[in-house]
C-alpha atoms as a PDB file:
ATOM      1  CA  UNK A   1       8.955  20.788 -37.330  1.00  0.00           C
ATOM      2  CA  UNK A   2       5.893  22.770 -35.730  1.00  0.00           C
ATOM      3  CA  UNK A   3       4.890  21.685 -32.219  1.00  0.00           C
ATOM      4  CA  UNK A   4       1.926  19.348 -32.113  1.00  0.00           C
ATOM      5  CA  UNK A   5      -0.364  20.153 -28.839  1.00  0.00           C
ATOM      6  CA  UNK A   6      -3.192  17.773 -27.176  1.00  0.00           C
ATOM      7  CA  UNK A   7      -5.577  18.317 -24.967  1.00  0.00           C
ATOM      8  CA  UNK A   8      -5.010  16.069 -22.164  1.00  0.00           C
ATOM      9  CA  UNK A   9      -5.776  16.267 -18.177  1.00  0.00           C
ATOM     10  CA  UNK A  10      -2.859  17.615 -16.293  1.00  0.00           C
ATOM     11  CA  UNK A  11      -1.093  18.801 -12.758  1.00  0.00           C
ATOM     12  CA  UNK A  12      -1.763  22.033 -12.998  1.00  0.00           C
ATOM     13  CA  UNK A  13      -0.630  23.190  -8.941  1.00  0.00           C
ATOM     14  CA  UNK A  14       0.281  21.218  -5.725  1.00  0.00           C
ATOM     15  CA  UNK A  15       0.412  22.012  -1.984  1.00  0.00           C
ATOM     16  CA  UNK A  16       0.929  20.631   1.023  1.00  0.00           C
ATOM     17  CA  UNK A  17       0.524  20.792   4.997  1.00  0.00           C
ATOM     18  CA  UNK A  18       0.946  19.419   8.096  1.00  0.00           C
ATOM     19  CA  UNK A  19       0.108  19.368  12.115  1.00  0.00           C
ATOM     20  CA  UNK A  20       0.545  22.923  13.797  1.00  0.00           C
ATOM     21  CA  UNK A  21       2.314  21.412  17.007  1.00  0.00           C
ATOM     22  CA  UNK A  22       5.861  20.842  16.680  1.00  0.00           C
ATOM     23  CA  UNK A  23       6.433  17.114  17.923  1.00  0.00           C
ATOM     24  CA  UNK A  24      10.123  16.447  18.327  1.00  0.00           C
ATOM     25  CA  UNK A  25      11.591  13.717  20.890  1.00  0.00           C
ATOM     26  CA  UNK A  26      11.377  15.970  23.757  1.00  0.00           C
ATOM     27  CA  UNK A  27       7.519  16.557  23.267  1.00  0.00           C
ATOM     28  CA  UNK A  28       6.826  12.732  22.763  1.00  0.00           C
ATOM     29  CA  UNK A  29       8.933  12.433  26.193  1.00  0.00           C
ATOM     30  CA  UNK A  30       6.824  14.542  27.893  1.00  0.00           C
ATOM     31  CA  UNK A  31       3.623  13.236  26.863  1.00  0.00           C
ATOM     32  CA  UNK A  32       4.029   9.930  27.035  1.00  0.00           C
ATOM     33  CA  UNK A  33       5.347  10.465  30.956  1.00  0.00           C
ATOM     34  CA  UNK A  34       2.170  12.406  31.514  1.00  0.00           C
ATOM     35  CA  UNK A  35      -0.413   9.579  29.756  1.00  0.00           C
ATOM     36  CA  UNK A  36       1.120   6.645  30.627  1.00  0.00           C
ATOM     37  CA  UNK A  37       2.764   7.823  34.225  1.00  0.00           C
ATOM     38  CA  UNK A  38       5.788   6.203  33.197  1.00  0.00           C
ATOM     39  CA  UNK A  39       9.319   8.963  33.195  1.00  0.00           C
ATOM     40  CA  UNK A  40      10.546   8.826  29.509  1.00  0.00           C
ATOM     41  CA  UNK A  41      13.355  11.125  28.534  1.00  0.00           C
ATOM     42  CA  UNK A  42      14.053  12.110  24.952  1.00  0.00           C
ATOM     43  CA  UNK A  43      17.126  10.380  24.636  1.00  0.00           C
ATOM     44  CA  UNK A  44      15.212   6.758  25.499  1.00  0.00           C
ATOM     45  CA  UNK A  45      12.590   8.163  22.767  1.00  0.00           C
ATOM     46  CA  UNK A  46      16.009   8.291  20.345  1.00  0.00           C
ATOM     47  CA  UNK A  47      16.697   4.810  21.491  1.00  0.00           C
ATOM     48  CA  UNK A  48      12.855   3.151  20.523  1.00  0.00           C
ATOM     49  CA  UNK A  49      13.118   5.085  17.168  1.00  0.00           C
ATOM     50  CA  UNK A  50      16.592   3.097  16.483  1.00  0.00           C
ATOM     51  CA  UNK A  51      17.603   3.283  12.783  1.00  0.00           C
ATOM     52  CA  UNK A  52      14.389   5.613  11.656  1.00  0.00           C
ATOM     53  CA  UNK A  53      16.173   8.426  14.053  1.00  0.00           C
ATOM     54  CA  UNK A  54      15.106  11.673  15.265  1.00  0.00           C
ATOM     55  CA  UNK A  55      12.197  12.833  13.761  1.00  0.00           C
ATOM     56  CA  UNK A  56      10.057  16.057  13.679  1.00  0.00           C
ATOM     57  CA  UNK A  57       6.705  16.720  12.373  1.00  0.00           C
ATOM     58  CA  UNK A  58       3.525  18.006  12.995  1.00  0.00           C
ATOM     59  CA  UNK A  59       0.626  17.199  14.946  1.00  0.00           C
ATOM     60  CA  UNK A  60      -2.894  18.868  14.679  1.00  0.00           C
ATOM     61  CA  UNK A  61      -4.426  20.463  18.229  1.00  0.00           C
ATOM     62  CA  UNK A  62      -7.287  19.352  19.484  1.00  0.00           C
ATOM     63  CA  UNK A  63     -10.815  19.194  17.965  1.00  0.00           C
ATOM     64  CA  UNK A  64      -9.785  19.847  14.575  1.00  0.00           C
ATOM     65  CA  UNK A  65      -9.512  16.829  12.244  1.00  0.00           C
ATOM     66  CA  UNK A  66      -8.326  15.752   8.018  1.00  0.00           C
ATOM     67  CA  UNK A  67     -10.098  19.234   6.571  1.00  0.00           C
ATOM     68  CA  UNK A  68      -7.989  21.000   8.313  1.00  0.00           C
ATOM     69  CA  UNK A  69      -5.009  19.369   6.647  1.00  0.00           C
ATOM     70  CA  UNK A  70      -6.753  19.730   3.239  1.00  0.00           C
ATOM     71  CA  UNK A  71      -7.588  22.638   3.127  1.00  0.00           C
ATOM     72  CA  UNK A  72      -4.386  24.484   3.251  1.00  0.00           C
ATOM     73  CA  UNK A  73      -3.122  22.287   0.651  1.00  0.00           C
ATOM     74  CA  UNK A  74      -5.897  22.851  -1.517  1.00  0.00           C
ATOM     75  CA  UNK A  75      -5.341  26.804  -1.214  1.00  0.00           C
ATOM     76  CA  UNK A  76      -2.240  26.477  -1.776  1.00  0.00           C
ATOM     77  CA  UNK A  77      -2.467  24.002  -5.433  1.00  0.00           C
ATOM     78  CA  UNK A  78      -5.563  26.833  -6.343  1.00  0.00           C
ATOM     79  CA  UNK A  79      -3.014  29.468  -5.947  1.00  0.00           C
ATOM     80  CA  UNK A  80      -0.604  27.532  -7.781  1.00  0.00           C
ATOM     81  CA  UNK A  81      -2.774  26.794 -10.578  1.00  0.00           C
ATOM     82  CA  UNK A  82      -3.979  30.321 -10.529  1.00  0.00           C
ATOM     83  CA  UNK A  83      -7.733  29.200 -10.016  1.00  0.00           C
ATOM     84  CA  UNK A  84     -10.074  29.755  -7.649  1.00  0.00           C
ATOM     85  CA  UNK A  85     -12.092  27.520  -5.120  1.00  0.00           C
ATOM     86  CA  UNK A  86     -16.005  28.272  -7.270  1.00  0.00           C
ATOM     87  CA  UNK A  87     -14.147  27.060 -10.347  1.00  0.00           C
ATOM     88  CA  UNK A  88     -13.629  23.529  -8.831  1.00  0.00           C
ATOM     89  CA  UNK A  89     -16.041  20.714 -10.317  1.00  0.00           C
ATOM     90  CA  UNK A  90     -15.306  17.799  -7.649  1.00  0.00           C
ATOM     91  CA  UNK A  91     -13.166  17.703  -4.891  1.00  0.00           C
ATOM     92  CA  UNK A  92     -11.618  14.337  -4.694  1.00  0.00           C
ATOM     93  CA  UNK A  93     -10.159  13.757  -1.252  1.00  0.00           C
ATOM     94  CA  UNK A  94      -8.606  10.627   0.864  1.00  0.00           C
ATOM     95  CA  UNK A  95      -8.725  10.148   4.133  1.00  0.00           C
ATOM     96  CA  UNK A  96      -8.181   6.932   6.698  1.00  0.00           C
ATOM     97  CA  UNK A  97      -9.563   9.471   9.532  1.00  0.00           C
ATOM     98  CA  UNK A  98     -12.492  12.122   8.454  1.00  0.00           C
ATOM     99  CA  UNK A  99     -13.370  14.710  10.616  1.00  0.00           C
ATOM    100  CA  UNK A 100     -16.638  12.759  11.289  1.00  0.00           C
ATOM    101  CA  UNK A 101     -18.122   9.215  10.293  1.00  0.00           C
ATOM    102  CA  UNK A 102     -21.261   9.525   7.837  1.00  0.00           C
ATOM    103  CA  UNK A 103     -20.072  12.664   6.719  1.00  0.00           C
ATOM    104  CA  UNK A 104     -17.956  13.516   3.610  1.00  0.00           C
ATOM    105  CA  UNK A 105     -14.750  15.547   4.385  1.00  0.00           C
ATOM    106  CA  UNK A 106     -15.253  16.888   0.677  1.00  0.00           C
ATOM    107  CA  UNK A 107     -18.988  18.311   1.837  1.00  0.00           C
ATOM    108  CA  UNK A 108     -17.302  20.177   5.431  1.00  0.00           C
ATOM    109  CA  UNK A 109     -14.219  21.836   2.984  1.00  0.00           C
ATOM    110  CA  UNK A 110     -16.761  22.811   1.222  1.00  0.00           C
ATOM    111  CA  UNK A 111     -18.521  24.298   3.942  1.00  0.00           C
ATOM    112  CA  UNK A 112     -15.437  25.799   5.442  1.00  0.00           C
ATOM    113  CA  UNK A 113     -15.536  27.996   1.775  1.00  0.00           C
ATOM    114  CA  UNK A 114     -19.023  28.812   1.697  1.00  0.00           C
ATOM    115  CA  UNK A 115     -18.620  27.402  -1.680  1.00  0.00           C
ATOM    116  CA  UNK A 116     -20.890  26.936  -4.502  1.00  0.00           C
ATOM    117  CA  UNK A 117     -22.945  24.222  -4.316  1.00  0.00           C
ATOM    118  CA  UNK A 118     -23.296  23.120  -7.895  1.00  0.00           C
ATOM    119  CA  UNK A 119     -19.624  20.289  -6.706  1.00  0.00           C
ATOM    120  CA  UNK A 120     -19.157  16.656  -6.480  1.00  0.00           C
ATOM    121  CA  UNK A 121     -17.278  15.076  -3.634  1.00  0.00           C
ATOM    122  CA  UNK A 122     -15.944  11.827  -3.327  1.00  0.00           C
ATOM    123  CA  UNK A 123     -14.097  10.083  -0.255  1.00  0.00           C
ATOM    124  CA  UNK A 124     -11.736   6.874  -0.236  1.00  0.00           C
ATOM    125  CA  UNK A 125     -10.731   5.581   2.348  1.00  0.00           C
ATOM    126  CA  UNK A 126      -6.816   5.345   3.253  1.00  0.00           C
ATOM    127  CA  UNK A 127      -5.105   8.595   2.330  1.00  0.00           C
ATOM    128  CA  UNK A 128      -1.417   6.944   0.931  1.00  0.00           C
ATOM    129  CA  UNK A 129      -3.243   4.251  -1.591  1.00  0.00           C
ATOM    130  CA  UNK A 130      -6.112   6.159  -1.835  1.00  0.00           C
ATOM    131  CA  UNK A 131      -4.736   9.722  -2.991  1.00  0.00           C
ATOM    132  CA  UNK A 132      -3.384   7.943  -5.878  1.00  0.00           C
ATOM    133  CA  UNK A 133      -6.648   5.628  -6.887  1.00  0.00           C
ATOM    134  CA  UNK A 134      -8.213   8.997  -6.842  1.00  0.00           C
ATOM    135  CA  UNK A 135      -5.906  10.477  -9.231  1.00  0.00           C
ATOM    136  CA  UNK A 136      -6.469   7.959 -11.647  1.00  0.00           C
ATOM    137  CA  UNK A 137     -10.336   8.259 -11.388  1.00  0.00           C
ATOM    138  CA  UNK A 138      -9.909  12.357 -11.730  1.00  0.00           C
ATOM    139  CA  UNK A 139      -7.938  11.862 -15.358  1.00  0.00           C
ATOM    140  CA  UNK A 140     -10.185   9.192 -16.416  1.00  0.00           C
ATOM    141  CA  UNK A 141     -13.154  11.834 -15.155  1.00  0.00           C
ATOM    142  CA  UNK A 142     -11.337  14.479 -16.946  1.00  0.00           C
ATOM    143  CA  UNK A 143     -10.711  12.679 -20.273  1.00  0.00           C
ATOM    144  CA  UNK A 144     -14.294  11.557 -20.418  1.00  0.00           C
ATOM    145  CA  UNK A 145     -16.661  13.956 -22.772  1.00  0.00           C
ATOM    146  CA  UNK A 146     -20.040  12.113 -22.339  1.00  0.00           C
ATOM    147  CA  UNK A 147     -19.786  11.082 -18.739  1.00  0.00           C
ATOM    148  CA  UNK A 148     -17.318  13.224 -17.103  1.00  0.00           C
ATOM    149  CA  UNK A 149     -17.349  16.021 -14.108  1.00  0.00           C
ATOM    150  CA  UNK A 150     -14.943  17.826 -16.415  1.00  0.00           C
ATOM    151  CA  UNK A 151     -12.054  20.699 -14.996  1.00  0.00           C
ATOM    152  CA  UNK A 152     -10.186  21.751 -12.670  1.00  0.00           C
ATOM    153  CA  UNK A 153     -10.376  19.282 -10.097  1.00  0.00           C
ATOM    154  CA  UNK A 154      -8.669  18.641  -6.708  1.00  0.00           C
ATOM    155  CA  UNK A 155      -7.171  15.834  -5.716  1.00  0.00           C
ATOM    156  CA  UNK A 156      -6.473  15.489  -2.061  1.00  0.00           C
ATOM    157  CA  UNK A 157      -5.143  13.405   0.845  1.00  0.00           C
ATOM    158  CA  UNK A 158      -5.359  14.636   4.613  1.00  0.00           C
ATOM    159  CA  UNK A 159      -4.194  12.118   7.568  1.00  0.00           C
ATOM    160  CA  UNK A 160      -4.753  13.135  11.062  1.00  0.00           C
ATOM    161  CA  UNK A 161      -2.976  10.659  11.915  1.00  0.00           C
ATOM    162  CA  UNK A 162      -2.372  11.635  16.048  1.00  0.00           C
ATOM    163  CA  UNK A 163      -5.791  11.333  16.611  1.00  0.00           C
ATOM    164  CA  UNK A 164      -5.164   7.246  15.766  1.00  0.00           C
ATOM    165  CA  UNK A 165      -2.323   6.859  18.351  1.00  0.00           C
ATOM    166  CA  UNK A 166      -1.730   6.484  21.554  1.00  0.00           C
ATOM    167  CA  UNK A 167       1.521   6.349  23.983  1.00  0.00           C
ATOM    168  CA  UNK A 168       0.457   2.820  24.559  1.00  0.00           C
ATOM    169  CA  UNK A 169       1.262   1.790  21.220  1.00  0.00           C
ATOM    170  CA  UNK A 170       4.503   3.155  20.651  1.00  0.00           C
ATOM    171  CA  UNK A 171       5.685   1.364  17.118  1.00  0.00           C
ATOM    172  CA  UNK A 172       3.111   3.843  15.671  1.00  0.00           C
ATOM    173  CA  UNK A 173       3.071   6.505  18.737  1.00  0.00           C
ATOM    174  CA  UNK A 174       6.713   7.628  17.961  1.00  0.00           C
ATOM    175  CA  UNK A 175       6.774   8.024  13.840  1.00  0.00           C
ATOM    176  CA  UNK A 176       3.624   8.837  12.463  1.00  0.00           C
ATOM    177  CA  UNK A 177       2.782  12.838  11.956  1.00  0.00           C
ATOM    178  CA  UNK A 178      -0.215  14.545  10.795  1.00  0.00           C
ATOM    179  CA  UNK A 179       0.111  15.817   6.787  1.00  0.00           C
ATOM    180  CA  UNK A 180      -1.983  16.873   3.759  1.00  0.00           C
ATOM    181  CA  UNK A 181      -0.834  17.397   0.255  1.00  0.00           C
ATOM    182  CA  UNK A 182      -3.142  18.344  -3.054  1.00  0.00           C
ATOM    183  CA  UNK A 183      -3.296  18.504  -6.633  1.00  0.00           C
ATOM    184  CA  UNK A 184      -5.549  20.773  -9.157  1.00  0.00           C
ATOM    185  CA  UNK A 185      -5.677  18.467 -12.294  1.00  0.00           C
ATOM    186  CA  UNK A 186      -7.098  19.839 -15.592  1.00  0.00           C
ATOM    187  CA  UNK A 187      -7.442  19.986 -19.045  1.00  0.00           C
ATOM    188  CA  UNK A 188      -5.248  21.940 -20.732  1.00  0.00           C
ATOM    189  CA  UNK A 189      -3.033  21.916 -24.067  1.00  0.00           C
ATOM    190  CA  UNK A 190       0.136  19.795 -23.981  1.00  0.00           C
ATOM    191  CA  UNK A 191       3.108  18.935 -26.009  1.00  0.00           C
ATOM    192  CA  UNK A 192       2.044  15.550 -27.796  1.00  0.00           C
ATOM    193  CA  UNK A 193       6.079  14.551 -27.475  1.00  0.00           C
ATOM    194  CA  UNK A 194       5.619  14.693 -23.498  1.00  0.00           C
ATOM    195  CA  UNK A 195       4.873  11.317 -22.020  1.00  0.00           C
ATOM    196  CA  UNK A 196       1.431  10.989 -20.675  1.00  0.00           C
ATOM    197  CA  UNK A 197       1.103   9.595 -17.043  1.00  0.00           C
ATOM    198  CA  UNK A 198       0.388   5.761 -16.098  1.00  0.00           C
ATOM    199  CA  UNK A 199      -0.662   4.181 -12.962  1.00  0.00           C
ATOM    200  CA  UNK A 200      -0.631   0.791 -11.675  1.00  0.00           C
ATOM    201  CA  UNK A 201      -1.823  -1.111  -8.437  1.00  0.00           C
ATOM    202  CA  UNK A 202      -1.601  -4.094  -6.464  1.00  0.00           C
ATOM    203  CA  UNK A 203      -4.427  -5.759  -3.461  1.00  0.00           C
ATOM    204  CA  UNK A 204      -3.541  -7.964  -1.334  1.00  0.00           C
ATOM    205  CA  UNK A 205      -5.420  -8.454   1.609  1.00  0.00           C
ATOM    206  CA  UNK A 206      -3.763 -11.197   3.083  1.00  0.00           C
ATOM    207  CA  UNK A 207      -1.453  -8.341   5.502  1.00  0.00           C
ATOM    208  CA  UNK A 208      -4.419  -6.228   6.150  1.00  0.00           C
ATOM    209  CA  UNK A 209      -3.716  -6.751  10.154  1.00  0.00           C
ATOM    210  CA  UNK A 210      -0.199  -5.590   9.178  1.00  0.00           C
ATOM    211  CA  UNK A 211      -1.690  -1.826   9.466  1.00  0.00           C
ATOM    212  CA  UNK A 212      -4.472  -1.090  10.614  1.00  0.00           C
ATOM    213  CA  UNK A 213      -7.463  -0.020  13.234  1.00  0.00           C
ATOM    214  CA  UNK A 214      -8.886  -3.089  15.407  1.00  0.00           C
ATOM    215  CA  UNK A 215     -12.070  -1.631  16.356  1.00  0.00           C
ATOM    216  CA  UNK A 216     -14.098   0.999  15.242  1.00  0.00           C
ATOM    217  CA  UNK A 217     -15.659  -0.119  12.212  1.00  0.00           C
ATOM    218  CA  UNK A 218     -18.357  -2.211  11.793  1.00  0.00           C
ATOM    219  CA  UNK A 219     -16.919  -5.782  12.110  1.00  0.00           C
ATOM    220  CA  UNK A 220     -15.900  -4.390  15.324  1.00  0.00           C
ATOM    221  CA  UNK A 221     -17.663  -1.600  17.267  1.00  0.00           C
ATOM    222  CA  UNK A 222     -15.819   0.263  20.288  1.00  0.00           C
ATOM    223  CA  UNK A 223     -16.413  -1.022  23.264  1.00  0.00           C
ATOM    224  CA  UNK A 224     -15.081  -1.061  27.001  1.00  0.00           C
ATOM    225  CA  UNK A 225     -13.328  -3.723  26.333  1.00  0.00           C
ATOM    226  CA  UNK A 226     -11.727  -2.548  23.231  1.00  0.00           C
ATOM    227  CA  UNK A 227     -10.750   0.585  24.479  1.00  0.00           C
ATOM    228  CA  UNK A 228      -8.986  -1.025  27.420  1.00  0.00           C
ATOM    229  CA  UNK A 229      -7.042  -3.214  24.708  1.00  0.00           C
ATOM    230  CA  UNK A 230      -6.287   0.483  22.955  1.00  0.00           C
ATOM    231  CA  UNK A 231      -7.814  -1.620  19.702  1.00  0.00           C
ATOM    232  CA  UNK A 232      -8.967   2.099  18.878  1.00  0.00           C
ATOM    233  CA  UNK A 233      -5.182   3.426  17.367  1.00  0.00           C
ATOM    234  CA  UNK A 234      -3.142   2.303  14.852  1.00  0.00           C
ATOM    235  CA  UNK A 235      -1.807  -1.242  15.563  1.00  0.00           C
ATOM    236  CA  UNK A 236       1.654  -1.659  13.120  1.00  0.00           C
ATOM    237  CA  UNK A 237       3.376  -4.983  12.622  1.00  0.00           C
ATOM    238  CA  UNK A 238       6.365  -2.514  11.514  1.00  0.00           C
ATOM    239  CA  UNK A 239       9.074  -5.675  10.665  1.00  0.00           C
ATOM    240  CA  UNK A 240       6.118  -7.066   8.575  1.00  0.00           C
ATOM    241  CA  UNK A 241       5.504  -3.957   6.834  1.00  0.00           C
ATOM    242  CA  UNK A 242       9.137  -2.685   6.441  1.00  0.00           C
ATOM    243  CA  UNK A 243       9.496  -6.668   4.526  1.00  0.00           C
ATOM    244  CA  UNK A 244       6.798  -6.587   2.142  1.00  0.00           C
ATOM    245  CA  UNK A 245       5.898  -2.756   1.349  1.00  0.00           C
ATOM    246  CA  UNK A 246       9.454  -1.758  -0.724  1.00  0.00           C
ATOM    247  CA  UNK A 247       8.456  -5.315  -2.769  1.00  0.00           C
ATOM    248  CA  UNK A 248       5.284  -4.527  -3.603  1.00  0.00           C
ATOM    249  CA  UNK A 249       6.138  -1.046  -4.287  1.00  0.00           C
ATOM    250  CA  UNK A 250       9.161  -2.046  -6.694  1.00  0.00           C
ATOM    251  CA  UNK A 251       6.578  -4.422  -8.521  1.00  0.00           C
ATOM    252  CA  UNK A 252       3.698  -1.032  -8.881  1.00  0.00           C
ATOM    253  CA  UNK A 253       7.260   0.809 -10.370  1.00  0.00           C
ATOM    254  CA  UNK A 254       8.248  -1.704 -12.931  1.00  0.00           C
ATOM    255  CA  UNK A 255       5.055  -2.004 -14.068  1.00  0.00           C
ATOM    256  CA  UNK A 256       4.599   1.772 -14.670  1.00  0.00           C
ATOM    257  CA  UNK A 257       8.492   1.945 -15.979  1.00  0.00           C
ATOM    258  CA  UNK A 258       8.080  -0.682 -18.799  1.00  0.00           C
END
């Protein structure tokens, strides 16, 4: 029997990226001695990390923030897809940290390209949760004739995540790196036989102290006082999390399995 093709929205090229300073348990040793004033050596940094173990990753230097971690990404899913950065019609991109509050990180890549200014951009919050409520929106965007942006699209997700740590908060000091990923997503002509993609989520915000940034927002602005109770970083309750997340996460999986 002849092949039967739809048009349907699609991955069409991926990338990824991370933090240009290697951060290994020797260079958390040495910072944290020179912030806190405290001697830490790497094998006591091997010790906190316990059963997660050594890990590398990257961290981003100073003064440059989430488009730098999206950008690459996004060149590299363009290059993939074989498109170029003018053909785009939104970029889609999540982010817990933007480079600056107010300000879309979608309208600085943009900048960063010199790119056309005929492009949507759109921002949510949280990279992890929020890269994939943004893929869902970009093929329901896609697949919509009267009301949709149309193709290719990027999808993105850029966490600076160093520059929401400190060496006074080690359960998130010692594991979390700085990373980027992307996808272009399009319409383009598919085997009807292939299996079309499904998503599923879950809210509860019950655990949102679980993970999360004390102050800073608008329920509660920085202040002295805040800053001296380093309720600026990334507080963890990392037994709390490690309990519920694989749960939920198995419950998101079955219901996109069956």
């Amino acid at each position: 029997m002849p092949v039967e093709y739809e048009l349907r929205p699609e991955i069409t090229g991926m990338g990824k990226s991370q933090g240009e300073i290697f951060v290994d348990s020797a260079y958390l040793a040495k910072k944290m001695s020179e912030e806190t004033g405290k001697n830490h050596s790497p094998a006591a940094i091997d010790r906190m990390l316990g059963k997660t173990g050594g890990i590398s990753r990257g961290w981003l230097p100073e003064g440059k923030g989430a488009s730098a971690l999206v950008d690459p990404a996004l060149n590299m899913a363009l290059e993939m897809a074989n498109r170029k950065f003018d053909e785009l019609t939104v970029l889609n991109i999540a982010t817990g940290l933007p480079d600056r509050l107010g300000v879309p990180t979608g309208a600085i890549v943009q900048n960063m390209h010199n790119g056309k200014k005929e492009i949507a951009v759109r921002d949510l919050s949280a990279a992890c949760p929020g890269f994939i409520h943004l893929l869902q929106l970009t093929y329901a965007d896609i697949d919509s004739d009267d009301y949709g942006n149309g193709g290719p699209q990027i999808v993105a997700a850029g966490e600076p995540a160093s520059r929401g740590i400190n060496p006074y908060l080690k359960a998130t000091y010692l594991i979390f790196g700085d990373g980027g990923g992307a996808f272009v997503v399009d319409k383009i002509k598919v085997d009807k036989r292939l299996p079309k993609a499904k998503f599923s989520f879950r809210t509860d915000g019950r655990f949102v102290d679980y993970l999360s940034v004390p102050a800073g927002g608008s329920e509660k602005p920085i202040t002295h006082e805040s800053l001296d109770a380093h309720e600026n970083g990334i507080h963890m309750q990392g037994g709390k999390v490690l309990e519920l997340a694989p749960k939920e996460m198995a419950l998101v999986i079955e219901a996109v399995m069956g």
